[in-house]
N, C-alpha and C. Protein backbone atom coordinates (compact mmCIF):
# COMPACT_ATOMS: atom_id res chain seq x y z
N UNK A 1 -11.55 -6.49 12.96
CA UNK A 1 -10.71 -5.58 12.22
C UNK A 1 -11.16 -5.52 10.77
N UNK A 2 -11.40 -4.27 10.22
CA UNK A 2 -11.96 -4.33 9.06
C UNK A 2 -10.13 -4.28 8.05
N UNK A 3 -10.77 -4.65 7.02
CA UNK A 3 -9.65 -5.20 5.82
C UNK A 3 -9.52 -4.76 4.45
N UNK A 4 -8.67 -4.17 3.95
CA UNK A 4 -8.41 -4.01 2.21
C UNK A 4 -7.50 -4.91 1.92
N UNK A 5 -8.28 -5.12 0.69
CA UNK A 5 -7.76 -6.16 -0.32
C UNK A 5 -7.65 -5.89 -1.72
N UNK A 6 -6.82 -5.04 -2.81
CA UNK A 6 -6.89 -4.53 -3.74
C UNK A 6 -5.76 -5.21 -4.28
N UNK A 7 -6.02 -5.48 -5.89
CA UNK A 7 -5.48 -6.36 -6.64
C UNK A 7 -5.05 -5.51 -8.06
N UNK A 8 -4.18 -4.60 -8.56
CA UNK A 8 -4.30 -3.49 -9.54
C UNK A 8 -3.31 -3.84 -10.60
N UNK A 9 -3.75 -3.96 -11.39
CA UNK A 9 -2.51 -4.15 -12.40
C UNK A 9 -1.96 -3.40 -12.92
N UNK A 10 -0.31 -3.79 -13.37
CA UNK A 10 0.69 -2.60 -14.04
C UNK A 10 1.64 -3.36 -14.86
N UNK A 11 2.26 -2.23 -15.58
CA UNK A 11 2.86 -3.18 -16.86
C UNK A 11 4.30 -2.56 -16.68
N UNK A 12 4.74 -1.78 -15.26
CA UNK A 12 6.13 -1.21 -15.28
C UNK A 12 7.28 -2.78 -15.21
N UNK A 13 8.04 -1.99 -15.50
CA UNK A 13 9.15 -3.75 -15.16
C UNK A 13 9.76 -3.58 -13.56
N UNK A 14 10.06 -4.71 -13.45
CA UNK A 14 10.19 -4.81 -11.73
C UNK A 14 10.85 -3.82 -10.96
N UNK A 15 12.07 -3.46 -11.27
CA UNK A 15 12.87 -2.11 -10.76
C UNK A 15 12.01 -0.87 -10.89
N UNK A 16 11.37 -0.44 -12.23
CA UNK A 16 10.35 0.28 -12.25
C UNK A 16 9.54 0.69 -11.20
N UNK A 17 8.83 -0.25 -10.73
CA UNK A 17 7.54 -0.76 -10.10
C UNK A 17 8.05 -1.06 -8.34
N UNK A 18 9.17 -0.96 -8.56
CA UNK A 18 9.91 -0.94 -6.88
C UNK A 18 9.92 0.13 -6.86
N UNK A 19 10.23 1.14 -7.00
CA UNK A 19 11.27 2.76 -7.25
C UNK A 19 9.79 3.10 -6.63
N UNK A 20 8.52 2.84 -7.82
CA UNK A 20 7.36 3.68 -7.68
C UNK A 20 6.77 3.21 -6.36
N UNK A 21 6.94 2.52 -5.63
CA UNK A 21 6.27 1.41 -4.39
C UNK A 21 6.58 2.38 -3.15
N UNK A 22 8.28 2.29 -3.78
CA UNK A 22 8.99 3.07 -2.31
C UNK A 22 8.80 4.38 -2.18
N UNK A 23 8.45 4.99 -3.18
CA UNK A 23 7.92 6.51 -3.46
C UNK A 23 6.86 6.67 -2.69
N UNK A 24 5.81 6.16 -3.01
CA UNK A 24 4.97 6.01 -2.40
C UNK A 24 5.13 5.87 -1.18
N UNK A 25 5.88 5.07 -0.72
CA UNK A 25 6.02 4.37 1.19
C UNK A 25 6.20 5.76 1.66
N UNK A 26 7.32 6.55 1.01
CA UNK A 26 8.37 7.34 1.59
C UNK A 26 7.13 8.46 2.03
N UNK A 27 6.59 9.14 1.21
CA UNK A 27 5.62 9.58 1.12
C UNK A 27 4.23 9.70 2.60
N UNK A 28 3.95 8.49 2.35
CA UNK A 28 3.33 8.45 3.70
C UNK A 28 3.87 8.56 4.80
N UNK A 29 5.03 7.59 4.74
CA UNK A 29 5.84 7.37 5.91
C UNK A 29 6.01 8.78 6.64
N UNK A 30 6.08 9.90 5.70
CA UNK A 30 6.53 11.35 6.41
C UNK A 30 5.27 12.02 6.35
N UNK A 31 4.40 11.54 5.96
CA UNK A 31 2.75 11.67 6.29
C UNK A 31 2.20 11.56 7.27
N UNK A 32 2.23 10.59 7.16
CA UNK A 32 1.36 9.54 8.42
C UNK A 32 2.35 9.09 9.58
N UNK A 33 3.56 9.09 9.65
CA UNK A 33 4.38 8.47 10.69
C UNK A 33 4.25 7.51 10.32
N UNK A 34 4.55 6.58 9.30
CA UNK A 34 4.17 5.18 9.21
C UNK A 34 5.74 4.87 8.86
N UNK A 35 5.98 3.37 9.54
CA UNK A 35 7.19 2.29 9.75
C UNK A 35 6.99 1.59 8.07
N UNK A 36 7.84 1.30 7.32
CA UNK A 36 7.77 0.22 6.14
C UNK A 36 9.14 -0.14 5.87
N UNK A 37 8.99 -1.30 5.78
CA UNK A 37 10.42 -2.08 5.20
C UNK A 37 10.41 -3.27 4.01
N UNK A 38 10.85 -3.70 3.38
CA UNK A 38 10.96 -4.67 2.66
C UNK A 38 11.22 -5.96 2.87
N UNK A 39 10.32 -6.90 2.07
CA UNK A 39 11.10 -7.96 2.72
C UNK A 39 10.83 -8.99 1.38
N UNK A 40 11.86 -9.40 0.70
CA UNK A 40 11.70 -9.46 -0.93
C UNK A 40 10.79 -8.65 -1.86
N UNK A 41 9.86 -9.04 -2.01
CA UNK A 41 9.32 -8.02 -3.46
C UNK A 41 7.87 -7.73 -2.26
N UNK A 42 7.67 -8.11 -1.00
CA UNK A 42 7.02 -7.52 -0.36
C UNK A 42 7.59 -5.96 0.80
N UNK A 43 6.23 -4.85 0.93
CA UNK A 43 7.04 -3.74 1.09
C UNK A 43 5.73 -3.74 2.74
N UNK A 44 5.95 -3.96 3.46
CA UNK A 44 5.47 -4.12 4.49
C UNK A 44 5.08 -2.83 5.23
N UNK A 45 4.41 -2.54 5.97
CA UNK A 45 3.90 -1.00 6.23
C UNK A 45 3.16 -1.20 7.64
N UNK A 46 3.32 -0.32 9.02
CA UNK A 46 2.20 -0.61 9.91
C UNK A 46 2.57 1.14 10.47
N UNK A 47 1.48 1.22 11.49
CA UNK A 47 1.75 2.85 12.28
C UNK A 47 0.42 2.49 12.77
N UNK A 48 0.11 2.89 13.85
CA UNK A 48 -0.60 2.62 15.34
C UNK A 48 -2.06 2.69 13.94
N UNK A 49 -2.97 1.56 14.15
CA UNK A 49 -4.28 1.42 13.84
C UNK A 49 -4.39 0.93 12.47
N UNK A 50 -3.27 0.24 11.78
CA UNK A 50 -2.97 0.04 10.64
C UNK A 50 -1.90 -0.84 10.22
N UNK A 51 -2.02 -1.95 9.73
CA UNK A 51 -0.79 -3.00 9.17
C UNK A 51 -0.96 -3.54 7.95
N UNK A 52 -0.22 -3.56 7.13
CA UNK A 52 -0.17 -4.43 5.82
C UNK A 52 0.89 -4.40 5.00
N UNK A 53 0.68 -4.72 3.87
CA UNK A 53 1.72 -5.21 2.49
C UNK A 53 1.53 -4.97 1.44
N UNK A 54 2.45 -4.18 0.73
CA UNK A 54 2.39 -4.26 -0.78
C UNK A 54 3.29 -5.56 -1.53
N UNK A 55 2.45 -6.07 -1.89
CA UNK A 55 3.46 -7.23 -3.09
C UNK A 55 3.73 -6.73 -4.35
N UNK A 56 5.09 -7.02 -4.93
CA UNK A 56 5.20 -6.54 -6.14
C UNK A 56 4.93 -7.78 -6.81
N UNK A 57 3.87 -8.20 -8.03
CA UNK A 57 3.69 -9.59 -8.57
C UNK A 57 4.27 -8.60 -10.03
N UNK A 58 4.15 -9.59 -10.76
CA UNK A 58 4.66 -9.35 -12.46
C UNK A 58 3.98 -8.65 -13.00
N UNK A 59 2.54 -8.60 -12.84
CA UNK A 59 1.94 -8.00 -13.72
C UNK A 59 0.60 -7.06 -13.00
N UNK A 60 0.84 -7.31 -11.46
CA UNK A 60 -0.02 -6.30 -10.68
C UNK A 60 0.40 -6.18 -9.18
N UNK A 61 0.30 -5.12 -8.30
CA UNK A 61 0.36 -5.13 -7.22
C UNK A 61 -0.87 -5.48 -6.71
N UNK A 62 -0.47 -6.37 -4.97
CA UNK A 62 -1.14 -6.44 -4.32
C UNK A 62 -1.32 -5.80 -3.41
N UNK A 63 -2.80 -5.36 -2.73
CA UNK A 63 -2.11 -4.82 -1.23
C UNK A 63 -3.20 -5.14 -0.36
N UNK A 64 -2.62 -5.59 0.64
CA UNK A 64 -3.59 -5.79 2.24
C UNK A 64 -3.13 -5.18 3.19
N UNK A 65 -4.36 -4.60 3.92
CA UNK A 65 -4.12 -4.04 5.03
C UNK A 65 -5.33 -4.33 5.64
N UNK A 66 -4.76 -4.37 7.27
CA UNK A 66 -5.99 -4.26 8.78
C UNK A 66 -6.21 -3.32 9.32
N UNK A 67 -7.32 -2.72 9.48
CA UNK A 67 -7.72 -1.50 10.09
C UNK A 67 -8.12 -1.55 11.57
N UNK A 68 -7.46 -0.92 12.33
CA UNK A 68 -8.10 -0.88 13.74
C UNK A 68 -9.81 -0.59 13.80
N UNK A 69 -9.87 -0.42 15.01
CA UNK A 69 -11.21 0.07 15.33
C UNK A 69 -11.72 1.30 15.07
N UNK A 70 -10.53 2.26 15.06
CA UNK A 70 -10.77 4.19 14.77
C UNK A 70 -10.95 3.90 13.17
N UNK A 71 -10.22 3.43 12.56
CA UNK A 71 -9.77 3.05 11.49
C UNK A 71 -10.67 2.76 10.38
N UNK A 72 -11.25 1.63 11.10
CA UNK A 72 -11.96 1.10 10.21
C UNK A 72 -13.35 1.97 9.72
N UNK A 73 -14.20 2.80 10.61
CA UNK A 73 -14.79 3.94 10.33
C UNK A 73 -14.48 4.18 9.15
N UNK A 74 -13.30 4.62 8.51
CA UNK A 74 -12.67 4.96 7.47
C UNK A 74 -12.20 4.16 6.14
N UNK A 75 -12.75 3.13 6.42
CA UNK A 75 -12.27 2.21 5.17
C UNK A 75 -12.52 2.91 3.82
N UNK A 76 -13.70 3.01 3.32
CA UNK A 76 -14.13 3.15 2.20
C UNK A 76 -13.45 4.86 1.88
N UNK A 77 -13.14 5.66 2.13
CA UNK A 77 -12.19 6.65 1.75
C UNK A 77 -10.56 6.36 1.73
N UNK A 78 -10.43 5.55 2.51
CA UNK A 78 -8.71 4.90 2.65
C UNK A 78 -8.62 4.07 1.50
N UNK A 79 -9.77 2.93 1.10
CA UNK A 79 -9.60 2.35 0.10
C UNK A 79 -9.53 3.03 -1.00
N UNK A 80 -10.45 4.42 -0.99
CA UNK A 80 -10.85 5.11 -2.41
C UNK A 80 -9.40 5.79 -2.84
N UNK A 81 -8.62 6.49 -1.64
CA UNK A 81 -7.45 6.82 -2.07
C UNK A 81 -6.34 5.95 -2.51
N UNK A 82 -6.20 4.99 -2.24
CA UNK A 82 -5.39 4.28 -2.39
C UNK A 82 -5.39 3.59 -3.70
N UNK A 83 -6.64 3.72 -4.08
CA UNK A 83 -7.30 3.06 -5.92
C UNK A 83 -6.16 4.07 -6.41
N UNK A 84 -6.90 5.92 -5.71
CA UNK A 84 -6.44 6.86 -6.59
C UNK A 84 -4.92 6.74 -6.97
N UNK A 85 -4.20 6.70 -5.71
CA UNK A 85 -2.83 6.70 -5.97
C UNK A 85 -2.13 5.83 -7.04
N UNK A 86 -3.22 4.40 -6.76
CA UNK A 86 -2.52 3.14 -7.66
C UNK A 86 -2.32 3.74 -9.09
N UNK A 87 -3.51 3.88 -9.31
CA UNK A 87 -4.31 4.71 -10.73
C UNK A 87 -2.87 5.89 -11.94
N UNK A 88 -2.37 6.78 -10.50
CA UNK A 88 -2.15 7.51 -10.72
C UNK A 88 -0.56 7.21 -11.00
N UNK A 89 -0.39 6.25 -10.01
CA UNK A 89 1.62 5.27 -10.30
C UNK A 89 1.60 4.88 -11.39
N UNK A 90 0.38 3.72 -11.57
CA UNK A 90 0.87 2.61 -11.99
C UNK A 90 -0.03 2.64 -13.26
């Protein structure tokens, strides 16, 4: 299973930086069909060929995700958007 691992920093304050997380989720979620829930300051995310986590840390988000097999084909544009989006929140 291929893997992202992106580490981005932000200087919103925690409520901030939640609001913008779930925006985001919501977003895909009616995108992509993708499942996400919370589970403390982690925002958990999967939909058939795809699982991972956003962490909210203090001073950067984390995020991992596993790519299936269709999937993984696609890493390096999934990762590139996902810079973009960070880029563009946070």
């Amino acid at each position: 299973m291929a893997g992202i691992d992106i580490t981005h920093p932000h200087s919103l304050p925690p409520a901030k930086a939640r609001t913008a997380v779930e925006a985001v989720a919501k977003k895909l979620s009616e995108r992509f069909d993708m499942q996400y829930s919370w589970d403390g300051d982690t925002l958990n995310f999967s939909r058939s060929g795809v699982d991972g986590a956003i962490a909210l840390l203090p001073q950067s988000l984390h995020v991992t995700a596993k790519l299936g097999f269709l999937l993984s084909a696609m890493q390096g544009p999934i990762e590139a958007e996902i810079r973009r989006v960070l880029s563009e929140k946070f």
